[in-house]
C-alpha atoms as a PDB file:
ATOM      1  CA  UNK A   1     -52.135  -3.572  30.258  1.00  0.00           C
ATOM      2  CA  UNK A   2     -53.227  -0.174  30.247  1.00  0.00           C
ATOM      3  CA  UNK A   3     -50.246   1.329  31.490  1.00  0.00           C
ATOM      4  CA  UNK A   4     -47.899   0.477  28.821  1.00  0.00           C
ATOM      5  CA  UNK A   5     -50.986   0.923  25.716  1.00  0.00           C
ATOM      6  CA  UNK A   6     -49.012   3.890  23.913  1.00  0.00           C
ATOM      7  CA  UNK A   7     -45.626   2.826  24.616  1.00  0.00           C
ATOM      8  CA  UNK A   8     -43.057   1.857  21.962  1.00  0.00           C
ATOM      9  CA  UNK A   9     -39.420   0.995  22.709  1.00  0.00           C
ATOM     10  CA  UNK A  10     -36.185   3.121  21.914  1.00  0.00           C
ATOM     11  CA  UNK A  11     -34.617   2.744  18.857  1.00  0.00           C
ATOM     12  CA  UNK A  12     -31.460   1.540  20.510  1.00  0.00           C
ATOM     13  CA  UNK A  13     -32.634  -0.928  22.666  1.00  0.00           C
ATOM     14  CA  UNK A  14     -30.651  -3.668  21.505  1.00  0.00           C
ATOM     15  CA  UNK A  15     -27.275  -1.912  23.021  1.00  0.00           C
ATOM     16  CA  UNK A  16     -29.498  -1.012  25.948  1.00  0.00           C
ATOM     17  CA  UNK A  17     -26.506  -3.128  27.993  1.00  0.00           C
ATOM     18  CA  UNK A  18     -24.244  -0.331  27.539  1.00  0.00           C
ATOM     19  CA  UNK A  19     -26.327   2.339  29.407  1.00  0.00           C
ATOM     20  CA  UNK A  20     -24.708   3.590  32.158  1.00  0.00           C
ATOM     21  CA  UNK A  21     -28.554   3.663  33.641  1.00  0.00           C
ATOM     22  CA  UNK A  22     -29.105   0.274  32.792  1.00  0.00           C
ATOM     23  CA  UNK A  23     -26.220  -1.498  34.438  1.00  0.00           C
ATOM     24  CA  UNK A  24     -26.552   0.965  37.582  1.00  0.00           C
ATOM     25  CA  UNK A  25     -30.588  -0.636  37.630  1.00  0.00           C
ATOM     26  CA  UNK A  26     -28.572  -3.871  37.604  1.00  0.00           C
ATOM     27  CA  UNK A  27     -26.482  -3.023  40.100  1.00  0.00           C
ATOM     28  CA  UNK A  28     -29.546  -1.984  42.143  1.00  0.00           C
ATOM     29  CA  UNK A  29     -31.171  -5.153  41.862  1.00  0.00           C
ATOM     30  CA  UNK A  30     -27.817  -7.138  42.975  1.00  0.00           C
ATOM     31  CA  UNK A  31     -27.826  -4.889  46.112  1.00  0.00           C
ATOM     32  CA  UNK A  32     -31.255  -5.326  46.854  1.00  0.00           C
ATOM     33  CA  UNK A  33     -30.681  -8.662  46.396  1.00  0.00           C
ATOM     34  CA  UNK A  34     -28.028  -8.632  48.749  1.00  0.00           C
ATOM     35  CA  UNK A  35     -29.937  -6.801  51.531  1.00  0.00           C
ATOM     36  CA  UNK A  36     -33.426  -9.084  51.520  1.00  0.00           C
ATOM     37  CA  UNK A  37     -30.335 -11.809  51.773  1.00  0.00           C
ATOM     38  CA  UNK A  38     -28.012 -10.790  54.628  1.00  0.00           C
ATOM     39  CA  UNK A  39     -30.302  -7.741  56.127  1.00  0.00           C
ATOM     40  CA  UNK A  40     -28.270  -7.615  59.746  1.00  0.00           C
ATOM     41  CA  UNK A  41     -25.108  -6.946  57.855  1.00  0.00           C
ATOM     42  CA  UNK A  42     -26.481  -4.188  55.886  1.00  0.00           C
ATOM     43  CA  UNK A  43     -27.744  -2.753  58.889  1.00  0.00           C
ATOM     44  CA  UNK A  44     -24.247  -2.786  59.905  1.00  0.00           C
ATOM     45  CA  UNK A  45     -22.780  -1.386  56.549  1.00  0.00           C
ATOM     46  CA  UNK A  46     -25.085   1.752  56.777  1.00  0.00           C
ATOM     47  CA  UNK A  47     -24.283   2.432  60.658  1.00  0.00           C
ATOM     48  CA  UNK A  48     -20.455   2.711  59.094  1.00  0.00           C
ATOM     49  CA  UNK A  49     -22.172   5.990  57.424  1.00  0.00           C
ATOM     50  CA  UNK A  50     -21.653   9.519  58.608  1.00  0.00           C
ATOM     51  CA  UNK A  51     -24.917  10.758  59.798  1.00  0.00           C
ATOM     52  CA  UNK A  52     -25.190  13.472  57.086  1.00  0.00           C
ATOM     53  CA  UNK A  53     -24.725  10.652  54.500  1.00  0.00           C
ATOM     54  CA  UNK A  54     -27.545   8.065  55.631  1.00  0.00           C
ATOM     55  CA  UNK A  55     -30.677  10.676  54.297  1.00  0.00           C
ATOM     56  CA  UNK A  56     -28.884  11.161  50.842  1.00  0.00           C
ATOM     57  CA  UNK A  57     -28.852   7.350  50.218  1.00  0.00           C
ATOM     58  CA  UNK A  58     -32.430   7.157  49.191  1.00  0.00           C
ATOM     59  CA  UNK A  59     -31.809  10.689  47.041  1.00  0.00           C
ATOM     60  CA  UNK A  60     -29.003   9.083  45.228  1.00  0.00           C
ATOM     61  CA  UNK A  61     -30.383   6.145  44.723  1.00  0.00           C
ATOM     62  CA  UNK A  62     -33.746   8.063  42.688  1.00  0.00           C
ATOM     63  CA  UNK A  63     -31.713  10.949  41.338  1.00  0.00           C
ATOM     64  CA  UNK A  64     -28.602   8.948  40.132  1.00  0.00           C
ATOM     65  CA  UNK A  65     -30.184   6.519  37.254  1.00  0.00           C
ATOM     66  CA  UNK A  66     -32.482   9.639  36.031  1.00  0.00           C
ATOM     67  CA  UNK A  67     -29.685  11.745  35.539  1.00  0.00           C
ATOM     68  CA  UNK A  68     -27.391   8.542  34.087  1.00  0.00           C
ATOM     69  CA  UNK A  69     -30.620   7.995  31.664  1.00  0.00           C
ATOM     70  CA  UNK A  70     -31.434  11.579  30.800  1.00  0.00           C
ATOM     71  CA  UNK A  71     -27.738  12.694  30.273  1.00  0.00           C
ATOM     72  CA  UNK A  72     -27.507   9.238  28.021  1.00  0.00           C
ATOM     73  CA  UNK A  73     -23.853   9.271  25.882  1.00  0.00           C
ATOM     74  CA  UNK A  74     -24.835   8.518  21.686  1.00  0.00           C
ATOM     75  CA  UNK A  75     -24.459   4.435  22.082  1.00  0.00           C
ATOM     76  CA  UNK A  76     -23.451   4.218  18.243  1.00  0.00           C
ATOM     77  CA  UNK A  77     -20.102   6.050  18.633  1.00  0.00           C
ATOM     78  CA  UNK A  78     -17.442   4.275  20.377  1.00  0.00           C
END
């Protein structure tokens, strides 16, 4: 594909388990999976939300993996 011609992979992508961004993407997906599952409770779940709090869900939801990725803790030490 075109989109991914020039790309090459990280050098760390074997411990790529222990980003903090890549088990929050894996959290996504089990919550997605959960709402295309069970989509009335959900619906209940975010009326449960202050109404201040419902228009930063989507914000968090971008914002919070690109920081987790960008801010990325040296994998090798630990």
């Amino acid at each position: 594909m075109i989109l991914f011609k020039n790309q090459t992979m990280v050098d760390e992508w074997k411990s790529a388990y222990k980003w903090a961004s890549v088990r929050l993407a894996v959290l996504a997906g089990m919550i997605a999976t959960y709402i295309a599952t069970y989509p009335d409770q959900f619906a209940q779940i975010v009326e449960h939300l202050p109404t201040w709090a419902k228009p930063l869900v989507p914000i968090v939801t971008v914002a919070l993996p690109i920081y987790l990725r960008l801010t990325q803790k040296d994998s090798t030490k630990a």
